[in-house]
Protein backbone atom coordinates (compact mmCIF):
# COMPACT_ATOMS: atom_id res chain seq x y z
CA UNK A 1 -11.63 -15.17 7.86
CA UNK A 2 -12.50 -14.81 4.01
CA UNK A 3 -10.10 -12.96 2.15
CA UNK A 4 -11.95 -9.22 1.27
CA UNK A 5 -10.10 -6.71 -0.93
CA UNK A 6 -9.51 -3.64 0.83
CA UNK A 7 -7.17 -0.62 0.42
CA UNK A 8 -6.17 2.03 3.51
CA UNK A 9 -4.07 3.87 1.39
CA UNK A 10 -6.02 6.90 -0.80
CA UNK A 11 -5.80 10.48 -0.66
CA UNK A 12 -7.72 13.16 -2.15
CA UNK A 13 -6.91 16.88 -4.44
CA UNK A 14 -6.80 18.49 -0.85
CA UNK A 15 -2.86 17.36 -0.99
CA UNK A 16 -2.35 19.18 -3.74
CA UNK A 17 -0.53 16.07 -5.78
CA UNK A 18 -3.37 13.79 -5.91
CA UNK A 19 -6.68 14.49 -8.38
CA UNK A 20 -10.07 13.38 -8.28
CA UNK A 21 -13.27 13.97 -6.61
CA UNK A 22 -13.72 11.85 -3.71
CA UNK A 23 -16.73 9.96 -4.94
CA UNK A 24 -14.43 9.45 -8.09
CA UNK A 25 -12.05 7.41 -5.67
CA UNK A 26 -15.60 5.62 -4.39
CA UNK A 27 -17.23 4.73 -7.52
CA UNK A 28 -12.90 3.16 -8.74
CA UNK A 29 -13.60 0.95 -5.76
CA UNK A 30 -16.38 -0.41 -6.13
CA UNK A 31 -15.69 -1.54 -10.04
CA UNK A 32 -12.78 -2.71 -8.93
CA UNK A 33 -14.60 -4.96 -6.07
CA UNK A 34 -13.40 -3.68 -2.91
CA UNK A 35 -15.09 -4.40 0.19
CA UNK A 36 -13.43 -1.49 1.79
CA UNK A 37 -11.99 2.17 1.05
CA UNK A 38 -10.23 4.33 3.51
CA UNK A 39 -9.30 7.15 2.59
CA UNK A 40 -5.93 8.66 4.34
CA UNK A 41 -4.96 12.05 2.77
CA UNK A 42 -1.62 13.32 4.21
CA UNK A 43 -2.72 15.05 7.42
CA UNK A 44 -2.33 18.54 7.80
CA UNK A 45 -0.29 20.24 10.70
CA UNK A 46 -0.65 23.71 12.76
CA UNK A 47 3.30 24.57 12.14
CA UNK A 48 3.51 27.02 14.54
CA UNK A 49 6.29 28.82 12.38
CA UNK A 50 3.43 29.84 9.86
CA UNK A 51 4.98 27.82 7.32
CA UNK A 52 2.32 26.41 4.60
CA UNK A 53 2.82 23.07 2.98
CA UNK A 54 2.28 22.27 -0.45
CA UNK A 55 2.30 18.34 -0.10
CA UNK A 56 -0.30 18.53 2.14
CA UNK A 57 -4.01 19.65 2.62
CA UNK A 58 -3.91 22.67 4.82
CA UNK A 59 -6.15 22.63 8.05
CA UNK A 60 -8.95 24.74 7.01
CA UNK A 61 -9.86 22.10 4.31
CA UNK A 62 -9.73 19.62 7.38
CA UNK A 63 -13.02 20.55 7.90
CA UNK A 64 -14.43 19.95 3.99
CA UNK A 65 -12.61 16.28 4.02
CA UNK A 66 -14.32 14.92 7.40
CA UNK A 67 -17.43 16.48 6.17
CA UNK A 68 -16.81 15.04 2.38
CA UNK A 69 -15.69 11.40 4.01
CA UNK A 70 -18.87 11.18 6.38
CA UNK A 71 -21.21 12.00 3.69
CA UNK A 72 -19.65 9.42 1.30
CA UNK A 73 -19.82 7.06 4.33
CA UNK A 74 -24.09 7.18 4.68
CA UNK A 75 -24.19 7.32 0.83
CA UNK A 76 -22.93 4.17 -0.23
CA UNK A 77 -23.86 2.43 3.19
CA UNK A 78 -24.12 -1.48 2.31
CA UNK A 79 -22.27 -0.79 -0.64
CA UNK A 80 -18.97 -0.55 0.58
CA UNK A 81 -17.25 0.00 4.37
CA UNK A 82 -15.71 4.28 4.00
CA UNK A 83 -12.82 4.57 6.79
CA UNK A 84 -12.04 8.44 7.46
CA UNK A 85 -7.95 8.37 7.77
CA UNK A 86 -5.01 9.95 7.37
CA UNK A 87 -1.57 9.44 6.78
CA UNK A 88 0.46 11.59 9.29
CA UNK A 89 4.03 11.29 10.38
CA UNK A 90 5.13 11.37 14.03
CA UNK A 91 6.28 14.68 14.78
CA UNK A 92 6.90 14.78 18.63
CA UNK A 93 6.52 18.71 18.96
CA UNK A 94 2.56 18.36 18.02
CA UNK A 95 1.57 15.36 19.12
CA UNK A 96 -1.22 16.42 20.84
CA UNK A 97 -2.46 17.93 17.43
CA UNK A 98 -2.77 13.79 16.43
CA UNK A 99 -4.76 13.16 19.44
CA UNK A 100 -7.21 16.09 18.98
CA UNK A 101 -7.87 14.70 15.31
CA UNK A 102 -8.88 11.83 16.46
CA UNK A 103 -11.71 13.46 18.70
CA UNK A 104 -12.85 15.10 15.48
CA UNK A 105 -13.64 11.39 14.53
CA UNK A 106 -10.46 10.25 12.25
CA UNK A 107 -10.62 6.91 13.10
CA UNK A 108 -6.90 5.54 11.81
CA UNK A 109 -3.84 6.93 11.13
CA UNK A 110 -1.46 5.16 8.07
CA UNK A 111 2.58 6.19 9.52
CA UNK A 112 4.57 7.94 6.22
CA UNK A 113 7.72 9.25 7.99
CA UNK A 114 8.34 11.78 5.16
CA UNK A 115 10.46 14.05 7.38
CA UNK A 116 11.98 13.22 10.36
CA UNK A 117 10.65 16.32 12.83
CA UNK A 118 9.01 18.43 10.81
CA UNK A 119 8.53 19.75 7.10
CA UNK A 120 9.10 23.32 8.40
CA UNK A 121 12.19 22.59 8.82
CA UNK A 122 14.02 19.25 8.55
CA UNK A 123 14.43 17.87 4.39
CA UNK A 124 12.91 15.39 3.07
CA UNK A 125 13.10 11.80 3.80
CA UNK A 126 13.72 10.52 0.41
CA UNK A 127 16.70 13.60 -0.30
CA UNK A 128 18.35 13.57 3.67
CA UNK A 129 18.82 9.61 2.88
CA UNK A 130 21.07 9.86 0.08
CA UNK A 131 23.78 9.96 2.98
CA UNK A 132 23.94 6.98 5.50
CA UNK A 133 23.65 9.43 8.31
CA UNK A 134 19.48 10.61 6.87
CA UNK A 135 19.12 6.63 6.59
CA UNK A 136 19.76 6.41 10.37
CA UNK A 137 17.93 9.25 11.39
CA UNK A 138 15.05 7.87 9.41
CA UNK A 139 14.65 4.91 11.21
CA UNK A 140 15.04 6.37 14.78
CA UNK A 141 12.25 8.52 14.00
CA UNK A 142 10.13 6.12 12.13
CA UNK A 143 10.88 3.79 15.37
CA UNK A 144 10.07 6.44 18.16
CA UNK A 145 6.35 7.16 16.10
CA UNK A 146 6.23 3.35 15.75
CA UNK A 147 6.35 2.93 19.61
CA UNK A 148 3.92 5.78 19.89
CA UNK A 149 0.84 3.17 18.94
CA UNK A 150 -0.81 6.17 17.58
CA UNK A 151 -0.52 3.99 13.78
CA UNK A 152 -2.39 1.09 12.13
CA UNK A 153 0.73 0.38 9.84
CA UNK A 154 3.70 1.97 8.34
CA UNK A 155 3.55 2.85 5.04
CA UNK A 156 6.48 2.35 2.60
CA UNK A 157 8.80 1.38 5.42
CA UNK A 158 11.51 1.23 2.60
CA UNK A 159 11.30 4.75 1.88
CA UNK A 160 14.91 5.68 2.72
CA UNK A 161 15.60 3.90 -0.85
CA UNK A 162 13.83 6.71 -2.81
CA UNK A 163 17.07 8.31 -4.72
CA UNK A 164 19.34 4.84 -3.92
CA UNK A 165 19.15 1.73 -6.29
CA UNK A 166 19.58 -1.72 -4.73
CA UNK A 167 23.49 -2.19 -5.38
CA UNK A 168 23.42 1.10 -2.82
CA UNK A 169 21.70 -0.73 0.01
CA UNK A 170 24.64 -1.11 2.82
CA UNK A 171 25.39 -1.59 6.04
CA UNK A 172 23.23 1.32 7.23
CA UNK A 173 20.35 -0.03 5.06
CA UNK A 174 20.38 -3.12 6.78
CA UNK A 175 20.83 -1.13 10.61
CA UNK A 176 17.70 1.02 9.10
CA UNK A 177 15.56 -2.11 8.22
CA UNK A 178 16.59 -4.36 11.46
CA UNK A 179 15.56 -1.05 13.41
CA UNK A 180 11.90 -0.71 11.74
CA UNK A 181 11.12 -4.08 11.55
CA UNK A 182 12.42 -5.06 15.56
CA UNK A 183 10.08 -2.02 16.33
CA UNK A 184 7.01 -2.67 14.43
CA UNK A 185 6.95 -6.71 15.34
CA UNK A 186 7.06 -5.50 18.56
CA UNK A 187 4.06 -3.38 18.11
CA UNK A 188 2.14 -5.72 16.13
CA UNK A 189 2.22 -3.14 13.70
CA UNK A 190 2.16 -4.51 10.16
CA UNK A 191 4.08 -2.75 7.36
CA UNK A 192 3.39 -1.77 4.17
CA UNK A 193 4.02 -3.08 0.04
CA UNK A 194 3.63 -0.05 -1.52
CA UNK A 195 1.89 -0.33 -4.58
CA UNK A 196 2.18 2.90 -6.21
CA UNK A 197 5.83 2.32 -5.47
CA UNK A 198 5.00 -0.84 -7.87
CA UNK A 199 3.16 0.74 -10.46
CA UNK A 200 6.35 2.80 -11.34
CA UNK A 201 8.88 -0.20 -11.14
CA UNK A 202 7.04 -1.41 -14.15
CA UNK A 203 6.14 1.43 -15.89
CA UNK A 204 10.14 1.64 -15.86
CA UNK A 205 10.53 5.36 -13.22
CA UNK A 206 11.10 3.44 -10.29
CA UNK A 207 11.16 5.49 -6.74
CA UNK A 208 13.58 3.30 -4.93
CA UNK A 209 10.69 1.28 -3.52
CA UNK A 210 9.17 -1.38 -3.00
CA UNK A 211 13.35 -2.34 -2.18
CA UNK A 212 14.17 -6.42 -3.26
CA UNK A 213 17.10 -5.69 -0.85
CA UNK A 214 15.29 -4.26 1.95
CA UNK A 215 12.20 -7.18 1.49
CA UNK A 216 15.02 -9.99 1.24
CA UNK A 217 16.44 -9.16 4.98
CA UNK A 218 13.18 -8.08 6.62
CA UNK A 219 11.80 -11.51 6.04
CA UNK A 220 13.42 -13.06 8.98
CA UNK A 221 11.43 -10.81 11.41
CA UNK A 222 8.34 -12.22 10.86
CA UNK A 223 6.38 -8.64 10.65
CA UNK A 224 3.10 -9.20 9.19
CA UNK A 225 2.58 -7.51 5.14
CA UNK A 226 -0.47 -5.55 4.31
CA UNK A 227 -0.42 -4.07 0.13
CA UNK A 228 -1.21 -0.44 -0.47
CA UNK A 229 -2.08 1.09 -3.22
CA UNK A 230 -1.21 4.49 -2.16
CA UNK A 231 -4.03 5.71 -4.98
CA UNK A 232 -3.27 9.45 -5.79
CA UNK A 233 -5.84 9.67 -8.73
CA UNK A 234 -9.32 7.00 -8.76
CA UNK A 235 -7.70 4.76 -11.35
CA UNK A 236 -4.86 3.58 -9.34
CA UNK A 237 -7.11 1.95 -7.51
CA UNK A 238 -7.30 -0.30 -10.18
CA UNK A 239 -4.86 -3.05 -10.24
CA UNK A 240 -5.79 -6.80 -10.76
CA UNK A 241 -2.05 -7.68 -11.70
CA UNK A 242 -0.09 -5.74 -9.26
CA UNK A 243 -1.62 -6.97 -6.47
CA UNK A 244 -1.25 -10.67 -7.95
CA UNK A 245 2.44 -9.55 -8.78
CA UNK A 246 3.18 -8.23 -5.28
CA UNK A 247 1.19 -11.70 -3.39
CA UNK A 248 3.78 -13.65 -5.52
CA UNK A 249 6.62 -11.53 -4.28
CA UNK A 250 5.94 -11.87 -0.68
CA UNK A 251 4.56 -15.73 -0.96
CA UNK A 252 7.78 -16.40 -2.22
CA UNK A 253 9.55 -14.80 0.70
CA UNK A 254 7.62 -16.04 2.96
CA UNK A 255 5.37 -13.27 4.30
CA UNK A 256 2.35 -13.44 5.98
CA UNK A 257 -0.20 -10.61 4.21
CA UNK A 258 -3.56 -9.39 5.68
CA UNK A 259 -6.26 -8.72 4.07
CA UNK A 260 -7.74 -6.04 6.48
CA UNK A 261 -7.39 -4.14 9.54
CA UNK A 262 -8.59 -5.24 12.74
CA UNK A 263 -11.51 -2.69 13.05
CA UNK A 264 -12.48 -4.68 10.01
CA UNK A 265 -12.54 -7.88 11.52
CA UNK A 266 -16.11 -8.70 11.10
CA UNK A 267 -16.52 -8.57 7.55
């Protein structure tokens, strides 16, 4: 296959931390020279405590972002391929919720484990992994929605670095990392260099990730690489030179990176 530039990883203003109109995202895209856009907005849940996120489109605009998605879809037909996605973590007590979404015609889900059950009521990822004990129970949970096959890849599997630095990766760093990456080769389930992650490692505010120490060891599992640019606003969407920076990384360590998912495999 051809190499095509493609990018799984965008959201929209319905997550309340991202800006842009849609087409905005669209029209970024297609300057840039992609081949394909999906768009995966973090998905919104029915918590049945009543609690309302604020990271998170809510589901009544569910309805506005399928509709907006579809439309951009016939609009720019043989322009560019429009994937309607989300990005959704595994929460076991609505799992059925993920199924039914997919009947309303989501047609991938991206895996970002922010919270281990739920955001009603378990912390953070990023905060609960400050102690070794959040690292752990990251990586269980990442694994059990991993074996799930309800994903198309994990994004920023190295997200239990977000408030460590890479002299604070340890021996439950390296438990955390064997854990994901075991699961996902098993899966076939590629994971993710988060590019975002990127962009603020050299505009000097890193978020813990993309991890050197967590890349380093996961190279001897084999797991197959795909880049995201995890675009919160149309211009990061644009990035010539991180995505040449990040290639060089993983050459040099020996990944293998794709190019596309497989319901892409035509192009």
């Amino acid at each position: 296959m051809s190499p095509i530039l493609a990018n799984y990883h965008t959201h929209t203003s319905r997550c309340h931390h991202a800006s842009g109109e849609d087409a905005d995202y669209v029209e970024a895209a297609l300057k840039e020279g992609y081949q394909v856009l999906g768009f995966s907005d973090h998905s919104p849940w029915p918590f049945s405590s009543g609690f309302i996120s604020h990271i998170r489109m809510s589901a009544e605009a569910l309805d506005d972002y399928i509709f907006s998605i579809r439309r951009l879809q016939k609009v720019y037909e043989g322009r560019i391929r429009i994937h309607l996605g989300l990005e959704a973590e595994y929460f076991p007590r609505y799992h059925d919720w993920l199924l039914r979404m997919q009947d309303r015609g989501i047609s991938y889900y991206v895996l970002g484990q922010h919270y281990a059950d739920s955001e009603e009521d378990t912390p953070y990822t990023g905060n609960e992994c400050v102690e070794d004990k959040g690292v752990l129970r990251y990586a269980e949970s990442t694994v059990k929605a991993v074996r799930t096959g309800l994903f198309a890849y994990l994004a920023h599997p190295d997200l239990f670095m977000r408030h460590r630095t890479d002299d604070q990766f340890n021996a439950a760093c390296e438990q955390a990392t064997d854990m994901i990456c075991q699961a996902c080769l098993e899966m076939h389930l590629p994971i993710e260099y988060n590019l975002l992650g990127l962009r603020y490692q050299v505009e000097g505010h890193s978020r813990g990730y993309p991890s050197s120490p967590f890349w380093e060891r996961a190279r001897s599992f084999g797991n197959e690489v795909i880049l995201g640019m995890d675009a919160h606003t149309p211009d990061q969407l644009i990035g010539a030179e991180l995505r040449a920076q990040a290639r060089e990384t993983l050459h040099h360590l020996g990944y293998t990176i794709i190019d596309r998912l497989p319901m892409d495999s035509r192009i």
